[in-house]
Protein backbone atom coordinates (compact mmCIF):
# COMPACT_ATOMS: atom_id res chain seq x y z
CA UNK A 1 96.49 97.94 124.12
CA UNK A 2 95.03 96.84 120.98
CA UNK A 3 94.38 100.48 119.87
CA UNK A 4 97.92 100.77 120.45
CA UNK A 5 99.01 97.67 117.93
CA UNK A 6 96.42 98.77 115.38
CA UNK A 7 97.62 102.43 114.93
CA UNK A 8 101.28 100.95 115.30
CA UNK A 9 100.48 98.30 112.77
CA UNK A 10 98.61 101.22 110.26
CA UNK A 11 101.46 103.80 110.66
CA UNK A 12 104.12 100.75 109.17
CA UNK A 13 102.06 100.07 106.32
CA UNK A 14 102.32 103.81 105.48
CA UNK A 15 105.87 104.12 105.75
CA UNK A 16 106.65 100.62 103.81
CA UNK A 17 103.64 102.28 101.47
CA UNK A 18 105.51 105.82 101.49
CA UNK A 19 109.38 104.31 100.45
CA UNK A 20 107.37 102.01 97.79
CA UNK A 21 106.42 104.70 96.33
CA UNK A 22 109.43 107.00 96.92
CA UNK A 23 111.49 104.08 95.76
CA UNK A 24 109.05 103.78 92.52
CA UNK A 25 109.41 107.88 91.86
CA UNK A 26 113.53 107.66 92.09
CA UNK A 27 114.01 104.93 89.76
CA UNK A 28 113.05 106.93 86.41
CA UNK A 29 116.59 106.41 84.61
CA UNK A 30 115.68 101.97 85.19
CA UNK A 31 112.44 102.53 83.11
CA UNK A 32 114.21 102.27 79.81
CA UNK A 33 116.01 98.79 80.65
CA UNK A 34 112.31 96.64 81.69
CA UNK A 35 111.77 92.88 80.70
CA UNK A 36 109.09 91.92 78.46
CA UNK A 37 107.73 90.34 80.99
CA UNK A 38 107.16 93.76 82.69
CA UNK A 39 106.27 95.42 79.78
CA UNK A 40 103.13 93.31 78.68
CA UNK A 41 101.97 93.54 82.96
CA UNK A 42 103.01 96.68 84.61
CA UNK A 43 100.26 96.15 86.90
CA UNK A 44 101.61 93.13 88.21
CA UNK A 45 104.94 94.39 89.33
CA UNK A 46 104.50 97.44 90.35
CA UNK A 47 105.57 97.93 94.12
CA UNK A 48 103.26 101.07 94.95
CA UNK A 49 100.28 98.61 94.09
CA UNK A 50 101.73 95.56 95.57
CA UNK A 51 101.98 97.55 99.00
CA UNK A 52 98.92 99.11 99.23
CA UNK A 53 97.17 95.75 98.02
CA UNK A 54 98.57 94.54 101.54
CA UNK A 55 97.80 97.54 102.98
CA UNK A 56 94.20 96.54 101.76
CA UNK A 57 94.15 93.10 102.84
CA UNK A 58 95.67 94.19 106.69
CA UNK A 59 92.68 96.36 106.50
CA UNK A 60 90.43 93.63 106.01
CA UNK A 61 91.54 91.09 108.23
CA UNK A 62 91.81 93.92 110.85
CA UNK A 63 87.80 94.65 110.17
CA UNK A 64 87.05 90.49 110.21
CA UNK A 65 89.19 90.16 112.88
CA UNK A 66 87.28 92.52 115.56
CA UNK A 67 83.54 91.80 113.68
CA UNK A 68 84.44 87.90 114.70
């Protein structure tokens, strides 16, 4: 059961990882029109990194979770 919920739990993080990223790739023409705000950080608001830097952390407490 808990195999089950893990691999169900790592197959969503791909596919809100995946449409990030597709999402990301599709919005070239928006690129022109960014804040300033975005401009000096890119980093920071950058949805590819945002969801793999959960995908990261879900990783983690996964690992702590079944170590504990």
């Amino acid at each position: 059961m808990v195999t089950i919920l893990t691999i169900s739990v790592i197959v969503l993080i791909c596919l809100f990882g995946l449409a990030g990223t597709l999402q990301a790739a599709n919005k070239k023409s928006e690129r022109d029109e960014v804040s300033d705000e975005v401009q000096n950080h890119p980093v920071l608001f950058n949805p590819v990194i945002i969801i793999y830097s959960l995908a990261g952390i879900a990783g983690v407490g996964i690992i702590l979770y079944y170590m504990m």
